[in-house]
PDB file of N, CA and C in Angstrom:
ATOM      1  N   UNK A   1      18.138  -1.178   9.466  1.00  0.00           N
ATOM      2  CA  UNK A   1      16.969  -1.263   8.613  1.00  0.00           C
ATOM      3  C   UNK A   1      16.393   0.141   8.424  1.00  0.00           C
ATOM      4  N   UNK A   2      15.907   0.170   7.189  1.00  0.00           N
ATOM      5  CA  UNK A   2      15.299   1.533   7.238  1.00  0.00           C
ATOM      6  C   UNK A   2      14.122   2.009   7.030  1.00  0.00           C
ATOM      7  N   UNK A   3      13.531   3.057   7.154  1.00  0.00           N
ATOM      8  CA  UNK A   3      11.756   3.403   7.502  1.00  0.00           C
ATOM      9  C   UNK A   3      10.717   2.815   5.972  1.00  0.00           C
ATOM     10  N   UNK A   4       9.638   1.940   6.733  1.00  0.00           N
ATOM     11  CA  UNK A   4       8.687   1.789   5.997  1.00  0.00           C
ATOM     12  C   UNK A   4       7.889   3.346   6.317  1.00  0.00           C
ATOM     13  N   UNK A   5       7.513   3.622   4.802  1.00  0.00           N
ATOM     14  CA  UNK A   5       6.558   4.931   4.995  1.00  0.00           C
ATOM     15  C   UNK A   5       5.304   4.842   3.914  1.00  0.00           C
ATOM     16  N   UNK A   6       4.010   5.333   4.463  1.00  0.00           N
ATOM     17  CA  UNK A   6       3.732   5.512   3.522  1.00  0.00           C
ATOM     18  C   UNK A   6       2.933   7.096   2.481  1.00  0.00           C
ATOM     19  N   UNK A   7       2.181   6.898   1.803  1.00  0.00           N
ATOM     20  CA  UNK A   7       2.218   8.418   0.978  1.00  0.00           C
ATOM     21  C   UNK A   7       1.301   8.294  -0.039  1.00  0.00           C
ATOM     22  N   UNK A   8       0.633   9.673  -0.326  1.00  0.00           N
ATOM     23  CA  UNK A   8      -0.526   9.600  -1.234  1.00  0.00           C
ATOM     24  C   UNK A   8       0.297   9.968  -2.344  1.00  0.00           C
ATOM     25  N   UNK A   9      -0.087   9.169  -3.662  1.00  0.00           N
ATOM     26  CA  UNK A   9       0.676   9.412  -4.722  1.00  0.00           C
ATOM     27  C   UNK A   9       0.728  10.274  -5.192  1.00  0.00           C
ATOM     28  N   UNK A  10       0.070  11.248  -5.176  1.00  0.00           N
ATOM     29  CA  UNK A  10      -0.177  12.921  -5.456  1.00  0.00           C
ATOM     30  C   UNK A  10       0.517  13.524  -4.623  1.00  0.00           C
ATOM     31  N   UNK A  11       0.921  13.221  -3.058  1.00  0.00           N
ATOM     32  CA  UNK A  11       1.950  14.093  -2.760  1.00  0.00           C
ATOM     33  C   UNK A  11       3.508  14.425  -3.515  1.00  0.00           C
ATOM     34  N   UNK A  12       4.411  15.159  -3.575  1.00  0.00           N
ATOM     35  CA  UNK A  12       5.137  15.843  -4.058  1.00  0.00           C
ATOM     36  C   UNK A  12       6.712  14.663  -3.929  1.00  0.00           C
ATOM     37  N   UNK A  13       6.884  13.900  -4.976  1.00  0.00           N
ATOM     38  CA  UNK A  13       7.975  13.201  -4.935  1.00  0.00           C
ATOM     39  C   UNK A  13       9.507  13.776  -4.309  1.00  0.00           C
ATOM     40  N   UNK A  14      10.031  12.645  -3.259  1.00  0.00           N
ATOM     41  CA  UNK A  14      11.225  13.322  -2.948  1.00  0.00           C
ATOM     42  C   UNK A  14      11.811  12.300  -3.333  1.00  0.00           C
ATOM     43  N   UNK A  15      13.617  12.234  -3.085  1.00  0.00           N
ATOM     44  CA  UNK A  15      14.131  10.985  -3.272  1.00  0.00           C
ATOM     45  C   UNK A  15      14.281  10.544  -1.919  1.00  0.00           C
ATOM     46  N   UNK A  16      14.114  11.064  -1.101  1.00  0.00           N
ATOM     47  CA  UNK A  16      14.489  10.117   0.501  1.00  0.00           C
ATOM     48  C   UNK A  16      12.990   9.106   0.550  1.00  0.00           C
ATOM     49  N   UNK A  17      11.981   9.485  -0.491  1.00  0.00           N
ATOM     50  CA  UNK A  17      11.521   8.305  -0.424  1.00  0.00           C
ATOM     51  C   UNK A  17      11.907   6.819  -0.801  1.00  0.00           C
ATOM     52  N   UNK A  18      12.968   6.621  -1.358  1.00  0.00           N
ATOM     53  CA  UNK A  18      13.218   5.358  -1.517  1.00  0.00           C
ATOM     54  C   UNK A  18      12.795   4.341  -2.354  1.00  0.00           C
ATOM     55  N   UNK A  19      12.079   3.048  -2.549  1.00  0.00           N
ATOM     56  CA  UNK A  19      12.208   2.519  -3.496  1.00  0.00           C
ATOM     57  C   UNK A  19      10.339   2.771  -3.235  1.00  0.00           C
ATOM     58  N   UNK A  20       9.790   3.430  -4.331  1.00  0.00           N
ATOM     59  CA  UNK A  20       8.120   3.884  -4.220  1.00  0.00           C
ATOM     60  C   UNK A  20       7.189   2.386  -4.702  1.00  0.00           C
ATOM     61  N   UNK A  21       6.290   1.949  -4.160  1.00  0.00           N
ATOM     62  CA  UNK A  21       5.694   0.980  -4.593  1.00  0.00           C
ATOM     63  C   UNK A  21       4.018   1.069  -4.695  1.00  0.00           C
ATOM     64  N   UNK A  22       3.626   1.332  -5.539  1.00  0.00           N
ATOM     65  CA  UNK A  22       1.875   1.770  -5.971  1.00  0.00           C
ATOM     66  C   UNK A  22       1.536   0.143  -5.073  1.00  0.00           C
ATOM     67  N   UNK A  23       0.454   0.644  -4.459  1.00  0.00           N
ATOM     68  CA  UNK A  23      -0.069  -0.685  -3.564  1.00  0.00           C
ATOM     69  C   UNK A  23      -1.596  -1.156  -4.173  1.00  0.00           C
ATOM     70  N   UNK A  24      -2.319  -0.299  -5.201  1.00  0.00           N
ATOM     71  CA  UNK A  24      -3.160   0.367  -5.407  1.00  0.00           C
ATOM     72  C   UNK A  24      -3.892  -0.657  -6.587  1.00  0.00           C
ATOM     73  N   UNK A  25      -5.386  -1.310  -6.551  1.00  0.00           N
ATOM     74  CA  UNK A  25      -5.310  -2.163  -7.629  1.00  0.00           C
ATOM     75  C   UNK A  25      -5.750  -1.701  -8.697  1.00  0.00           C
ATOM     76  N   UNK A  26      -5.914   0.335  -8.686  1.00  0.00           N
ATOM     77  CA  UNK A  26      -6.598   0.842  -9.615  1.00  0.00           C
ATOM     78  C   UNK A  26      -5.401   2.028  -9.727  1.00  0.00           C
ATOM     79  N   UNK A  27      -5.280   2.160 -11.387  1.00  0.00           N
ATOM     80  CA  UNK A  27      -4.436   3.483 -10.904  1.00  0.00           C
ATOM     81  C   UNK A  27      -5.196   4.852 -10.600  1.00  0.00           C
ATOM     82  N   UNK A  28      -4.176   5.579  -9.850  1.00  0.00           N
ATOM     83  CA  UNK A  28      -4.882   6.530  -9.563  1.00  0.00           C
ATOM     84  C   UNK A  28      -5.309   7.762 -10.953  1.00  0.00           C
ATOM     85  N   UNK A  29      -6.723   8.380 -10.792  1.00  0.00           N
ATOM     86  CA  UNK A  29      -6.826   9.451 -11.485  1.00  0.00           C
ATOM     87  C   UNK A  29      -5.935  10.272 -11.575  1.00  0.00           C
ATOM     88  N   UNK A  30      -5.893  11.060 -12.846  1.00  0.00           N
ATOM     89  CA  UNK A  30      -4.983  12.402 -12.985  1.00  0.00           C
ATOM     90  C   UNK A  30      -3.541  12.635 -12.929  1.00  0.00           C
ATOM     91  N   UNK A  31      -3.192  11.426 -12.701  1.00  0.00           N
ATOM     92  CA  UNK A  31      -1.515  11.069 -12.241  1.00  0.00           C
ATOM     93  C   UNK A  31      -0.623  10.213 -13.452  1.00  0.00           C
ATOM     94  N   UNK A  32       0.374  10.865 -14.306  1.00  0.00           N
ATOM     95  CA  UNK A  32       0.800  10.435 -14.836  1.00  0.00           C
ATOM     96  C   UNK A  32       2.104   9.402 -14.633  1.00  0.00           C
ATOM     97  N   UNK A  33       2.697   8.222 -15.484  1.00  0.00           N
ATOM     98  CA  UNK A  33       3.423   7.407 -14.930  1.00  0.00           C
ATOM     99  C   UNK A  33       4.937   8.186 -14.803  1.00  0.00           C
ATOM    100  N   UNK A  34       5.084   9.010 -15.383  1.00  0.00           N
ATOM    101  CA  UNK A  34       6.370   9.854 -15.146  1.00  0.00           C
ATOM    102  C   UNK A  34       6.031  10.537 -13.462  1.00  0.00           C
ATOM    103  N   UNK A  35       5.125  11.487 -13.215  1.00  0.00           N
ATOM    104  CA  UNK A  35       4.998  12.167 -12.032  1.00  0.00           C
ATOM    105  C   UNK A  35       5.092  11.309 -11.279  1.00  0.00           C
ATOM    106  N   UNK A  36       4.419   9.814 -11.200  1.00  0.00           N
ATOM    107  CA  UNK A  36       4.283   9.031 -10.305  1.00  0.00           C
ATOM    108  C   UNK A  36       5.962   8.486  -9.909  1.00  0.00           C
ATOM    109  N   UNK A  37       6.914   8.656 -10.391  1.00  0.00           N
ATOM    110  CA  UNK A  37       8.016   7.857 -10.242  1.00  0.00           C
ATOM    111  C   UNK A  37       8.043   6.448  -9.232  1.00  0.00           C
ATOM    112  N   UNK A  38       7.382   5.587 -10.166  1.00  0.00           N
ATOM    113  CA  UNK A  38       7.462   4.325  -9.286  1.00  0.00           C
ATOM    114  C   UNK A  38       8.376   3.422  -9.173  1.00  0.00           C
ATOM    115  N   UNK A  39       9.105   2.640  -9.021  1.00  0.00           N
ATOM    116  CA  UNK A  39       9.737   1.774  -9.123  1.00  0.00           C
ATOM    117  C   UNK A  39       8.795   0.528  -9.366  1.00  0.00           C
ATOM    118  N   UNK A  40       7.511   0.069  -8.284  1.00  0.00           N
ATOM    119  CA  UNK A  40       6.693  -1.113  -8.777  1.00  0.00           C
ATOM    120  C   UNK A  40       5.053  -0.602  -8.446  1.00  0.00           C
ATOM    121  N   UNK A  41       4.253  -1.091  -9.033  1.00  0.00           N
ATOM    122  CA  UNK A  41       2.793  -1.227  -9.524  1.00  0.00           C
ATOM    123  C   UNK A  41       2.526  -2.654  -8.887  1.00  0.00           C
ATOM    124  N   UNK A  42       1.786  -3.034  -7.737  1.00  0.00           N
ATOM    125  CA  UNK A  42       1.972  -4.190  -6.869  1.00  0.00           C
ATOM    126  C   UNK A  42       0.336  -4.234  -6.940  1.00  0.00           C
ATOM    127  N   UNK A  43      -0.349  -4.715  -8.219  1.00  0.00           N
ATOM    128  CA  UNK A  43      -2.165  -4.749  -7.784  1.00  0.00           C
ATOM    129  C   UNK A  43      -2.701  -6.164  -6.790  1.00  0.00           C
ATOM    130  N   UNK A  44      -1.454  -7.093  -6.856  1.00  0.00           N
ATOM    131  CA  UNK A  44      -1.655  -8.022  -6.193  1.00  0.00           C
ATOM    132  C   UNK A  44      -2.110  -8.140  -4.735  1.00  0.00           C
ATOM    133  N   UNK A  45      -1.447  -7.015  -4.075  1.00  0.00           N
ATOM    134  CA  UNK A  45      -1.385  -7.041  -2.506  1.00  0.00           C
ATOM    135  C   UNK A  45      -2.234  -6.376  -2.148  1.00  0.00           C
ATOM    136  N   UNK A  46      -3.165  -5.616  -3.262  1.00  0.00           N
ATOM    137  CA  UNK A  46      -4.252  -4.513  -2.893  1.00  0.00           C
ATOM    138  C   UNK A  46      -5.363  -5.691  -2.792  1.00  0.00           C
ATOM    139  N   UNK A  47      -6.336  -5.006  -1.497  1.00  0.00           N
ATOM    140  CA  UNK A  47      -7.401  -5.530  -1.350  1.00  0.00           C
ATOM    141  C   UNK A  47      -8.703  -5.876  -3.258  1.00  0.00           C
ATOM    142  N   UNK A  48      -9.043  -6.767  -2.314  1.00  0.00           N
ATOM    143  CA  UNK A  48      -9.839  -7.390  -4.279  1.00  0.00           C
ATOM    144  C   UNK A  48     -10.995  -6.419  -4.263  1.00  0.00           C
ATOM    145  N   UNK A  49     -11.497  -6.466  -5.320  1.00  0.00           N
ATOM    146  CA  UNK A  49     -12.157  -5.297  -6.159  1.00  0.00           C
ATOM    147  C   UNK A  49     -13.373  -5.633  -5.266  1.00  0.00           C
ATOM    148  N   UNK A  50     -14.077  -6.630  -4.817  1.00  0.00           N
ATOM    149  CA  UNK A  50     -15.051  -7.106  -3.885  1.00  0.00           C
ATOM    150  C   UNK A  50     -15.311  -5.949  -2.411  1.00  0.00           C
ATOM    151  N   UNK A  51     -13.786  -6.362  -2.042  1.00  0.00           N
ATOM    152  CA  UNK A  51     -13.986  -5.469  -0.767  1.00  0.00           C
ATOM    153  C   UNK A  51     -13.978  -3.761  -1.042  1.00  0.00           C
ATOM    154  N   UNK A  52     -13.171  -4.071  -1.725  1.00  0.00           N
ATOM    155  CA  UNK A  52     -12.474  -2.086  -1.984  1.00  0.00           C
ATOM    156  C   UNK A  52     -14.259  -1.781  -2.487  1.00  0.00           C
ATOM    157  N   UNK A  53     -15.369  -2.438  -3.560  1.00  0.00           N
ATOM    158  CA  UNK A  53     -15.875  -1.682  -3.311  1.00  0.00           C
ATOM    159  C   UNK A  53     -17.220  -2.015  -2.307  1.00  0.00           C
ATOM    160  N   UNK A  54     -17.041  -2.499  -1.049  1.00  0.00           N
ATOM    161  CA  UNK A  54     -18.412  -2.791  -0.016  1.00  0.00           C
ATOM    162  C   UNK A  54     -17.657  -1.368   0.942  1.00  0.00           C
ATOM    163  N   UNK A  55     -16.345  -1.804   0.772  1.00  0.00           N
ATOM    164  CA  UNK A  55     -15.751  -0.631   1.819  1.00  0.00           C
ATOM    165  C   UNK A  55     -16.245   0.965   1.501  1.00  0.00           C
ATOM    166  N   UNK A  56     -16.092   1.390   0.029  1.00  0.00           N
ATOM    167  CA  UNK A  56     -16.346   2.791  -0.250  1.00  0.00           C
ATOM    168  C   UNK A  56     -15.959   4.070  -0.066  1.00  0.00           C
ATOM    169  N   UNK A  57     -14.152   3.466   0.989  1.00  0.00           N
ATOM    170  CA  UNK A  57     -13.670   4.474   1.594  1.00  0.00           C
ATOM    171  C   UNK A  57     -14.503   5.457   2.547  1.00  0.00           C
ATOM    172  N   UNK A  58     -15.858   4.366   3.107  1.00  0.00           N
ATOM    173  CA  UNK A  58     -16.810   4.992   3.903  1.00  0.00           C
ATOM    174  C   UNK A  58     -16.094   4.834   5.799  1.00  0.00           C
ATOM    175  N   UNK A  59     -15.421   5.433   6.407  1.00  0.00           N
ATOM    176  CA  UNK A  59     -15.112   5.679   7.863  1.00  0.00           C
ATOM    177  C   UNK A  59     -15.803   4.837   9.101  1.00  0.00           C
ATOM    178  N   UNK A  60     -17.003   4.258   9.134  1.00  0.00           N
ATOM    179  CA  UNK A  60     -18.088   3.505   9.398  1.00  0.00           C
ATOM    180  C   UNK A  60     -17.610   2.348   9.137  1.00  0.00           C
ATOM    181  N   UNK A  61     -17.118   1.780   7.802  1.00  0.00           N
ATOM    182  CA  UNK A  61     -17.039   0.915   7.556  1.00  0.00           C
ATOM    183  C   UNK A  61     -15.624   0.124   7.662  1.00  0.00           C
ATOM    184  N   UNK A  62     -14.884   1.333   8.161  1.00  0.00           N
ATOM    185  CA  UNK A  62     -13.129   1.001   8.098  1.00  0.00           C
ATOM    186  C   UNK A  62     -12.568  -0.391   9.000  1.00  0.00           C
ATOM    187  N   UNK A  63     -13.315  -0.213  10.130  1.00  0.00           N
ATOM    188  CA  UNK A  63     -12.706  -1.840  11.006  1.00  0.00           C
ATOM    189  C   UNK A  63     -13.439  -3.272  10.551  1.00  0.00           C
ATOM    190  N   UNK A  64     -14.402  -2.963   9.818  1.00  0.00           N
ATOM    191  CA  UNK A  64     -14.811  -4.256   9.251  1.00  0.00           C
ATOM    192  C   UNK A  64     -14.256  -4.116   7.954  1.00  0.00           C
ATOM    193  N   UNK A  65     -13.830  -3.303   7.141  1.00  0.00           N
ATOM    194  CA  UNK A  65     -12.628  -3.454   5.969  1.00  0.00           C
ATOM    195  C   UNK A  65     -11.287  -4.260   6.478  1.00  0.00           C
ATOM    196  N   UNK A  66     -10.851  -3.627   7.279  1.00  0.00           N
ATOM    197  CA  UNK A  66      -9.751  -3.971   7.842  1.00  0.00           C
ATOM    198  C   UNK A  66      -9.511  -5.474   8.595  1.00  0.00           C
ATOM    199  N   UNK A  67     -10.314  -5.641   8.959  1.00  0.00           N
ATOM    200  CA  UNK A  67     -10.309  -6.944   9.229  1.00  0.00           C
ATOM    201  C   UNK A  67     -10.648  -8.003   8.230  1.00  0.00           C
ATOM    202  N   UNK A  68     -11.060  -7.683   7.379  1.00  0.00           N
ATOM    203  CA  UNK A  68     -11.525  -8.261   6.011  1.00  0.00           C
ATOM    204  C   UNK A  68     -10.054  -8.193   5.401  1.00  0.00           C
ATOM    205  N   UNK A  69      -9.371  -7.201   5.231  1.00  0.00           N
ATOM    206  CA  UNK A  69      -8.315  -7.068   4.474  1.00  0.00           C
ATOM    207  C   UNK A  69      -7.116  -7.835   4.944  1.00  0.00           C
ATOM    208  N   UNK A  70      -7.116  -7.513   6.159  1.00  0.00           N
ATOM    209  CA  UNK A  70      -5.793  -8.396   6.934  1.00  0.00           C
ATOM    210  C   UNK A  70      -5.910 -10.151   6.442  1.00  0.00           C
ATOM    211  N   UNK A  71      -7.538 -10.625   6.897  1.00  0.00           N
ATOM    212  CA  UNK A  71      -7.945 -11.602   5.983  1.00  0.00           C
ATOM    213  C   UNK A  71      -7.362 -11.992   4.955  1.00  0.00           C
ATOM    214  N   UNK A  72      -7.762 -11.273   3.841  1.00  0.00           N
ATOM    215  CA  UNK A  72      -7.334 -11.456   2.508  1.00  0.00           C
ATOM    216  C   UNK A  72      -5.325 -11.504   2.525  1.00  0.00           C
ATOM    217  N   UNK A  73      -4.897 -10.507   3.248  1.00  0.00           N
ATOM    218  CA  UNK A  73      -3.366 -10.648   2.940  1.00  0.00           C
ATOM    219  C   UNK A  73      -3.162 -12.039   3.644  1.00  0.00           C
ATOM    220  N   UNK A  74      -3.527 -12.449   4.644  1.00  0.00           N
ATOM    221  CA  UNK A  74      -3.215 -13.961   5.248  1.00  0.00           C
ATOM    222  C   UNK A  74      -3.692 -14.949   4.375  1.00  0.00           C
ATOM    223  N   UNK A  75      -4.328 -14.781   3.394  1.00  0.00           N
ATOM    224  CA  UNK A  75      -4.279 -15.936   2.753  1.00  0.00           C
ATOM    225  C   UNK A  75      -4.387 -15.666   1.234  1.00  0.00           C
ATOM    226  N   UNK A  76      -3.763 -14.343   0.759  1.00  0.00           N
ATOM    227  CA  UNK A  76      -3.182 -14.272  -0.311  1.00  0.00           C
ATOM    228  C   UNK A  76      -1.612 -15.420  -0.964  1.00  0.00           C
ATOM    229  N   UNK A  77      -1.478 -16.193  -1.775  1.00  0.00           N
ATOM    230  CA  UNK A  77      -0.579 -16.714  -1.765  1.00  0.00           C
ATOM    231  C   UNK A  77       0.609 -15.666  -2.833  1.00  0.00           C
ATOM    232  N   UNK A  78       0.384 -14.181  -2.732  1.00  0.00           N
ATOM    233  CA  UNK A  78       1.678 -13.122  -3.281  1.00  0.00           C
ATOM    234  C   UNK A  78       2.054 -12.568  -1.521  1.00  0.00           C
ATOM    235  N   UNK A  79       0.973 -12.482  -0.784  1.00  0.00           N
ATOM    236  CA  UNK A  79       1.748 -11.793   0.605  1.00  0.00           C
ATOM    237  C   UNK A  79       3.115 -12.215   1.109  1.00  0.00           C
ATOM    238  N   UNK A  80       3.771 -13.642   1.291  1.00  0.00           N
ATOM    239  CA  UNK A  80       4.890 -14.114   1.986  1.00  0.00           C
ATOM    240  C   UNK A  80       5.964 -12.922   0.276  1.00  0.00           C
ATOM    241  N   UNK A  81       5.754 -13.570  -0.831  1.00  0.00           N
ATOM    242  CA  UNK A  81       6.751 -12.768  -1.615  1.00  0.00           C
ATOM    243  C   UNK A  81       6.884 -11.230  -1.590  1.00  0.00           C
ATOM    244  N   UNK A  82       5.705 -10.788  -1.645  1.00  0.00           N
ATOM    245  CA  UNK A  82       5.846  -9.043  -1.755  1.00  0.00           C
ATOM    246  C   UNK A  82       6.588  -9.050  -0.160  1.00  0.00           C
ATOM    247  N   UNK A  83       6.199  -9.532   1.013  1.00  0.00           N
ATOM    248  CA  UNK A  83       7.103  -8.907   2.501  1.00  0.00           C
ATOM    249  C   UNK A  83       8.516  -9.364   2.467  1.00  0.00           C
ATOM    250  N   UNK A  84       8.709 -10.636   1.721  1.00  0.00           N
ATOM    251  CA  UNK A  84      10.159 -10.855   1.305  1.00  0.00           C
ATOM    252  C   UNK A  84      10.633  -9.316   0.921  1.00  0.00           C
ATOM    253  N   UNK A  85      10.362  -9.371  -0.323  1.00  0.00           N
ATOM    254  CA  UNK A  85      10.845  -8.159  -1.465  1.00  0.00           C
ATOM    255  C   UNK A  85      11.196  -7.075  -0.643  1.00  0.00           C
ATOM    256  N   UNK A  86      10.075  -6.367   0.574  1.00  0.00           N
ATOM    257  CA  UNK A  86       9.743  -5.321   1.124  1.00  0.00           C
ATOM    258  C   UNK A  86      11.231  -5.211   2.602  1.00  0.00           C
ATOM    259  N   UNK A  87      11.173  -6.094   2.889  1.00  0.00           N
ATOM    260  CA  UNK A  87      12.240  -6.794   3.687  1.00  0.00           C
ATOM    261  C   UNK A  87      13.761  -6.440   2.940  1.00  0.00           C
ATOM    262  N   UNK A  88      13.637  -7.092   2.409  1.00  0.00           N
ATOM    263  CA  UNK A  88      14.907  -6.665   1.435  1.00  0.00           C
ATOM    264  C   UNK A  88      15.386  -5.686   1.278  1.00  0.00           C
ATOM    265  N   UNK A  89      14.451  -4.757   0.704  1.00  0.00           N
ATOM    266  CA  UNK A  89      14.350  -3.351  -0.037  1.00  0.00           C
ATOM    267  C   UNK A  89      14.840  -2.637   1.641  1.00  0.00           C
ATOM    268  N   UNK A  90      14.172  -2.847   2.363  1.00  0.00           N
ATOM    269  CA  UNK A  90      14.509  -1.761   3.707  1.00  0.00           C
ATOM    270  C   UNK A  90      16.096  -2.223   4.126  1.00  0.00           C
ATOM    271  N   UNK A  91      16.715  -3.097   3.944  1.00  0.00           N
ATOM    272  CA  UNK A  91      18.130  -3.097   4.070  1.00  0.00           C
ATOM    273  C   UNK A  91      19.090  -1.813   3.673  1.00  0.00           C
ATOM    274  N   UNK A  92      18.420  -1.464   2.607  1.00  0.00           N
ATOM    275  CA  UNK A  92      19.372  -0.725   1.614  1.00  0.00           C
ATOM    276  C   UNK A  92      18.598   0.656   1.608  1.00  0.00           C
ATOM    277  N   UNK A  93      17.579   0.184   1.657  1.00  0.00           N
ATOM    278  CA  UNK A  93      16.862   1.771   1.188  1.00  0.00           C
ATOM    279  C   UNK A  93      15.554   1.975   1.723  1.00  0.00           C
ATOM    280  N   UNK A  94      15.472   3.254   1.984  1.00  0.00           N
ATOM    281  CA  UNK A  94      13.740   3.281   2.761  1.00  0.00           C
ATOM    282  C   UNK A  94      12.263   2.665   1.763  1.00  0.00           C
ATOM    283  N   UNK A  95      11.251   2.309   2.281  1.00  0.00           N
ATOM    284  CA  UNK A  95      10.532   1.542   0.830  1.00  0.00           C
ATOM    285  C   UNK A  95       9.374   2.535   1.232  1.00  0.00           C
ATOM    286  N   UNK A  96       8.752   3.456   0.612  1.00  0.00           N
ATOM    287  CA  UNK A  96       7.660   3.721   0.441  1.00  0.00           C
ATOM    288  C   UNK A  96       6.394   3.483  -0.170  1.00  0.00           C
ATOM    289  N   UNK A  97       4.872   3.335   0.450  1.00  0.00           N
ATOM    290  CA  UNK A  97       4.033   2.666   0.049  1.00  0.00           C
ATOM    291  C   UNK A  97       2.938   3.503  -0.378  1.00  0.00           C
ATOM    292  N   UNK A  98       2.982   3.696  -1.376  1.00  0.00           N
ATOM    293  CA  UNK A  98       1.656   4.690  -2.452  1.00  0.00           C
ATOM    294  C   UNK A  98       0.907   4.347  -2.497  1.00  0.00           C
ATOM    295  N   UNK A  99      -0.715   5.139  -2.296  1.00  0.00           N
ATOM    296  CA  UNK A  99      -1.861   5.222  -2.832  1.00  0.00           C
ATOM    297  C   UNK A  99      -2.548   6.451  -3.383  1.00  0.00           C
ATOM    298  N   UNK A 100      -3.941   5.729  -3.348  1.00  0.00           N
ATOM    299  CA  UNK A 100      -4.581   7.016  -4.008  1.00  0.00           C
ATOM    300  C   UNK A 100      -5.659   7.987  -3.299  1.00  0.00           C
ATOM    301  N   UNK A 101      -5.964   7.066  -2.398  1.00  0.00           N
ATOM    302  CA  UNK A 101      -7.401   7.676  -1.641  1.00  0.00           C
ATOM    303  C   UNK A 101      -6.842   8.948  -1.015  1.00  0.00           C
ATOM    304  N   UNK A 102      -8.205   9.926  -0.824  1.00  0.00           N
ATOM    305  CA  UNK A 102      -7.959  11.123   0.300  1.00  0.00           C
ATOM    306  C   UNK A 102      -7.712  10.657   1.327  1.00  0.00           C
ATOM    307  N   UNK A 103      -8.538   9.876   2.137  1.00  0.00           N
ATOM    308  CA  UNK A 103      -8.178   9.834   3.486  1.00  0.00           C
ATOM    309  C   UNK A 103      -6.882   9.313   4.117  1.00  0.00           C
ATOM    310  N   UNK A 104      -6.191   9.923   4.350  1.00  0.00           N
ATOM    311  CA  UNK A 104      -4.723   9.503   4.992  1.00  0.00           C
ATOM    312  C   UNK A 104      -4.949   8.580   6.549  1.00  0.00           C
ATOM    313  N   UNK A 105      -6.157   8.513   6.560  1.00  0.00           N
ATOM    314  CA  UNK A 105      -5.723   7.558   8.029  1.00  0.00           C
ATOM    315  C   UNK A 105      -6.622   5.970   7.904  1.00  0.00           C
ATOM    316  N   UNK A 106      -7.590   6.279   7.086  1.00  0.00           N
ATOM    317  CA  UNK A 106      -8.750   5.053   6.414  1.00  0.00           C
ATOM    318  C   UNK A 106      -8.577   4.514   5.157  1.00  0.00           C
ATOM    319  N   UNK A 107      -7.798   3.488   5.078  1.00  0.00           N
ATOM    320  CA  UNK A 107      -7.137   3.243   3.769  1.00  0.00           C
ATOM    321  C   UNK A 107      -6.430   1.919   3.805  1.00  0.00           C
ATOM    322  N   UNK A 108      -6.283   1.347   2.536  1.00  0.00           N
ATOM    323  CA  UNK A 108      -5.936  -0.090   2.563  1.00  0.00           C
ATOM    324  C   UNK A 108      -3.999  -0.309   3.066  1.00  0.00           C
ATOM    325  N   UNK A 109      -3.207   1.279   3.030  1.00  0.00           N
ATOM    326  CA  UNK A 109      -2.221   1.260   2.974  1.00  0.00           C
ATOM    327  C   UNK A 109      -1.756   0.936   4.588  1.00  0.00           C
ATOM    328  N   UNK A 110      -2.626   1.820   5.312  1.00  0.00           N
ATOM    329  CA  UNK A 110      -2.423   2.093   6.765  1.00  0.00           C
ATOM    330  C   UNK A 110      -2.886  -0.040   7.228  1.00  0.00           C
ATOM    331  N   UNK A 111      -3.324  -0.081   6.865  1.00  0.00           N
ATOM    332  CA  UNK A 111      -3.397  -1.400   7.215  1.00  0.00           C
ATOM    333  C   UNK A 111      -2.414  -2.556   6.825  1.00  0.00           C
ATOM    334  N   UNK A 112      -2.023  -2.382   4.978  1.00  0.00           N
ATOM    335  CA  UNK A 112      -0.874  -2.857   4.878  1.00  0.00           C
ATOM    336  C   UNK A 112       0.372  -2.853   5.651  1.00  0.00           C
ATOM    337  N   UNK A 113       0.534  -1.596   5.836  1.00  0.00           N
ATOM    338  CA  UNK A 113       1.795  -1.249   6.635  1.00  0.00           C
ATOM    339  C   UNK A 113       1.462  -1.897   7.762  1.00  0.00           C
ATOM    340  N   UNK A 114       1.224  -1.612   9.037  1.00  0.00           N
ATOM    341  CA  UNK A 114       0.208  -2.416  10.075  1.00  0.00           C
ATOM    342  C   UNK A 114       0.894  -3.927  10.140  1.00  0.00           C
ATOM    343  N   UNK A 115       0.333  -4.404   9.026  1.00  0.00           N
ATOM    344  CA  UNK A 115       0.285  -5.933   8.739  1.00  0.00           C
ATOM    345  C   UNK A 115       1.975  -6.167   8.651  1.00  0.00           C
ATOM    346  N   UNK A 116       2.343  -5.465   7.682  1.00  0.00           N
ATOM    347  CA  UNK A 116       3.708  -5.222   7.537  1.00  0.00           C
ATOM    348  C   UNK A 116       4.654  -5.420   8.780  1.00  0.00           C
ATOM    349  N   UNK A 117       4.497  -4.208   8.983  1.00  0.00           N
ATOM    350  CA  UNK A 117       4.821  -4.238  11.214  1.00  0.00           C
ATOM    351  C   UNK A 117       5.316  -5.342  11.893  1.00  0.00           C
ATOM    352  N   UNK A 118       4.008  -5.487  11.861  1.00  0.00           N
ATOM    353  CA  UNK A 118       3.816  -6.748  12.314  1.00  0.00           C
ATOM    354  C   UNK A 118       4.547  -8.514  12.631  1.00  0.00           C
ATOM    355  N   UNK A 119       4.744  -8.215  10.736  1.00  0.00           N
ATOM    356  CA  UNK A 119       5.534  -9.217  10.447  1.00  0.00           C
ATOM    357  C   UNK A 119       6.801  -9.447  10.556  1.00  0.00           C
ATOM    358  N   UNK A 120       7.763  -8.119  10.756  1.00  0.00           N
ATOM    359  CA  UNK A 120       9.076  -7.928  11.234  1.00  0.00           C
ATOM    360  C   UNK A 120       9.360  -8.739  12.498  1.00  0.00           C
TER     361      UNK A 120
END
């Protein structure tokens, strides 16, 4: 099996990233769909517009996001298909998971993945 990773979409595309998947239910500013080289645009699995904005990408607020969010993926009825898909995809090829926010450690991705983990 091979590495779930994930990556701010503004960092610098390689191909050992693998099959790229925007997790993101907004696209990101300033980023065009060519630079972005995505393979999929997944707004489904991103936290709902509710939480993303009580959260605010405020640090304070990150473990009660997160627990809110894990929430929401447990009883999203796209979560069992997108970890299928994601499952799959790591057979063959590494799957990387895009967003947009600055913070690389407080973020809906780090939790996806997490959840992800998990589910293996």
């Amino acid at each position: 099996m091979y590495e779930l990773k994930i990556k701010r979409i503004y960092d610098e595309y390689e191909e050992s990233d693998g099959m790229r998947i925007l997790v993101d239910g907004l696209w990101p500013r300033g980023i065009s769909k060519e630079k972005a080289h995505l393979d999929l645009w997944d707004k489904e699995i991103s936290p709902t517009t509710t939480l993303r904005k009580a959260f605010n990408h405020e640090i304070d607020k990150y473990e009660d996001f997160r627990k809110q969010y894990r929430q929401e993926l447990a009883e999203n009825p796209h979560t069992q298909d997108f970890l299928k898909m994601v499952f799959n995809h790591l057979e063959e090829q590494p799957v990387t998971l895009l967003y947009g926010a600055k913070d690389r450690m407080h973020n809906q991705v780090v939790v996806l993945k997490e959840y992800i983990m998990e589910e293996m």
